[in-house]
C-alpha atoms as a PDB file:
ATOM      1  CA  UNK A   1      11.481 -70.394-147.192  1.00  0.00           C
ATOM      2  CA  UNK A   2      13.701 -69.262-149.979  1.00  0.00           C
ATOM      3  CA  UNK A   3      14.973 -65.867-150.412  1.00  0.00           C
ATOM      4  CA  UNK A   4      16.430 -63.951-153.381  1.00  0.00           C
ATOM      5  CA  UNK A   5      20.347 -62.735-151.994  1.00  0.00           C
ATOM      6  CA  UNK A   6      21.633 -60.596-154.397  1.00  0.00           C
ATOM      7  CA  UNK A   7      24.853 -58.393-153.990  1.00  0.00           C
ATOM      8  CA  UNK A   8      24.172 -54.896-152.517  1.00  0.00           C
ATOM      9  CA  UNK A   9      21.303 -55.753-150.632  1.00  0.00           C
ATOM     10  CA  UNK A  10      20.232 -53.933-147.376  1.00  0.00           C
ATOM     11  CA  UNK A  11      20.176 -56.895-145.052  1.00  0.00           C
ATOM     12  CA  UNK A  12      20.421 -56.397-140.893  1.00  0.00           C
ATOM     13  CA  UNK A  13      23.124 -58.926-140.009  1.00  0.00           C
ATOM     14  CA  UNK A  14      23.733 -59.842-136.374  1.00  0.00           C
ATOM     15  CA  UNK A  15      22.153 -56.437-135.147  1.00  0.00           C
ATOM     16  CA  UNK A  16      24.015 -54.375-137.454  1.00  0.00           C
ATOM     17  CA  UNK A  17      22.681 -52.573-140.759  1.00  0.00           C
ATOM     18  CA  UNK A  18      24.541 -54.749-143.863  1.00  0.00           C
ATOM     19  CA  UNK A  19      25.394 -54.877-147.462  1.00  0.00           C
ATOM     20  CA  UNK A  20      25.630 -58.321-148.722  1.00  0.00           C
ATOM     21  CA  UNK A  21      28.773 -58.662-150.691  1.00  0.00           C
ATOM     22  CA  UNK A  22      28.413 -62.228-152.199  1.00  0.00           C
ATOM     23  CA  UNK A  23      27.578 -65.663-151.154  1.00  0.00           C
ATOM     24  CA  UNK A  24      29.647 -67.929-149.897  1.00  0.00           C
ATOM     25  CA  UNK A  25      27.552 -71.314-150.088  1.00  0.00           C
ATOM     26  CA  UNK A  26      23.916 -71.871-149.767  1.00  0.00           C
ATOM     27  CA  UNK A  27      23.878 -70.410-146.008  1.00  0.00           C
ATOM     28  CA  UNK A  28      26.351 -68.459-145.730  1.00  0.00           C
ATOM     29  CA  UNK A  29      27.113 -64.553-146.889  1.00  0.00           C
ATOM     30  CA  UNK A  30      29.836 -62.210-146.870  1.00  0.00           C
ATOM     31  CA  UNK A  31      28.650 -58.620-145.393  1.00  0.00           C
ATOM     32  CA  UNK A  32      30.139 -55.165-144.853  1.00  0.00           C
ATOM     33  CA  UNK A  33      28.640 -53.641-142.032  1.00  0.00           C
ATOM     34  CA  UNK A  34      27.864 -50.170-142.618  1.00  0.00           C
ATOM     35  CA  UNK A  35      28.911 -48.235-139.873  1.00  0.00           C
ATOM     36  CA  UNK A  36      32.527 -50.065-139.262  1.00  0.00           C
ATOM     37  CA  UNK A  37      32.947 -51.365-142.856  1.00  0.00           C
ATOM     38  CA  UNK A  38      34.013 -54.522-141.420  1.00  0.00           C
ATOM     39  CA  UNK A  39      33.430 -57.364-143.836  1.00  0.00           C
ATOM     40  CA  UNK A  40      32.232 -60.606-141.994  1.00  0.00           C
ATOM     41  CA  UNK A  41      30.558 -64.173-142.998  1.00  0.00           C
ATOM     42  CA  UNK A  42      27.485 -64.641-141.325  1.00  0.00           C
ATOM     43  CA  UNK A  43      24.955 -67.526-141.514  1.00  0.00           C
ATOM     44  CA  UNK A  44      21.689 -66.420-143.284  1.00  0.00           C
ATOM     45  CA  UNK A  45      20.020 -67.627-139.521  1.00  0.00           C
ATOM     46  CA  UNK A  46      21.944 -64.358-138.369  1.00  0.00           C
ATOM     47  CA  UNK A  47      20.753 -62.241-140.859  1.00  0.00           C
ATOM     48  CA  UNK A  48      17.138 -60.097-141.027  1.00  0.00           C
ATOM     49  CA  UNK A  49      15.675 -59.827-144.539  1.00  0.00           C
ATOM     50  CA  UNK A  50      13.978 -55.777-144.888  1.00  0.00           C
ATOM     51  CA  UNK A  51      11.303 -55.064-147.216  1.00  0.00           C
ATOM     52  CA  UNK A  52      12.893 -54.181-150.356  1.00  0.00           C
ATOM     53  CA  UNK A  53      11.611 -51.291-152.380  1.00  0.00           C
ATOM     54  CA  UNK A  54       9.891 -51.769-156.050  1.00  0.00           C
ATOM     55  CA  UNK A  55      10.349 -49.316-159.158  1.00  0.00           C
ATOM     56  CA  UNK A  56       6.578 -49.117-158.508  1.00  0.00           C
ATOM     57  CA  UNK A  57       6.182 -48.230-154.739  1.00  0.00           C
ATOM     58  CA  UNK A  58       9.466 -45.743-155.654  1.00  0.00           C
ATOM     59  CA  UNK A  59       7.750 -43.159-157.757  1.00  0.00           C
ATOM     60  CA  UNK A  60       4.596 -43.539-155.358  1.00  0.00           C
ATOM     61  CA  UNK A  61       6.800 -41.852-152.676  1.00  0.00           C
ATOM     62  CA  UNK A  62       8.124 -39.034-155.034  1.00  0.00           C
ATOM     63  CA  UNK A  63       6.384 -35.261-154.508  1.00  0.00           C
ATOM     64  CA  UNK A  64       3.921 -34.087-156.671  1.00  0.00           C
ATOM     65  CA  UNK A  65       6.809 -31.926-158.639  1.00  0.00           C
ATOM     66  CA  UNK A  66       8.871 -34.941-159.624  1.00  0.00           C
ATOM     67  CA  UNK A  67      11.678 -33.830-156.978  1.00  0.00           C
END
């Protein structure tokens, strides 16, 4: 199935919650783990894809005031 990568998305990689840097070829991405800020290369097989969050579904989840 093809996915969309695109640098500074949330990604879990190997356990760990990830920001993909960049890719590296077509299976392979550079991460910084969030809590460490290690920066590792890890096969897309290793990573887990989250939802990612619309414009749209955004200002659904905003109070009534805007804030």
């Amino acid at each position: 199935m093809p996915v969309n990568i695109t640098p500074g998305m949330q990604v879990v990689a190997k356990g760990k919650v990830s920001i993909i840097q960049r890719a590296l070829d077509y299976c392979t991405v550079e991460v910084v783990f969030v809590g460490s800020g290690e920066i590792e290369s890890v096969k897309l097989d290793d990573i887990e894809f989250l939802a990612q969050r619309s414009e749209e579904h955004t200002s659904e989840l905003q109070s009534p005031s805007g804030s």
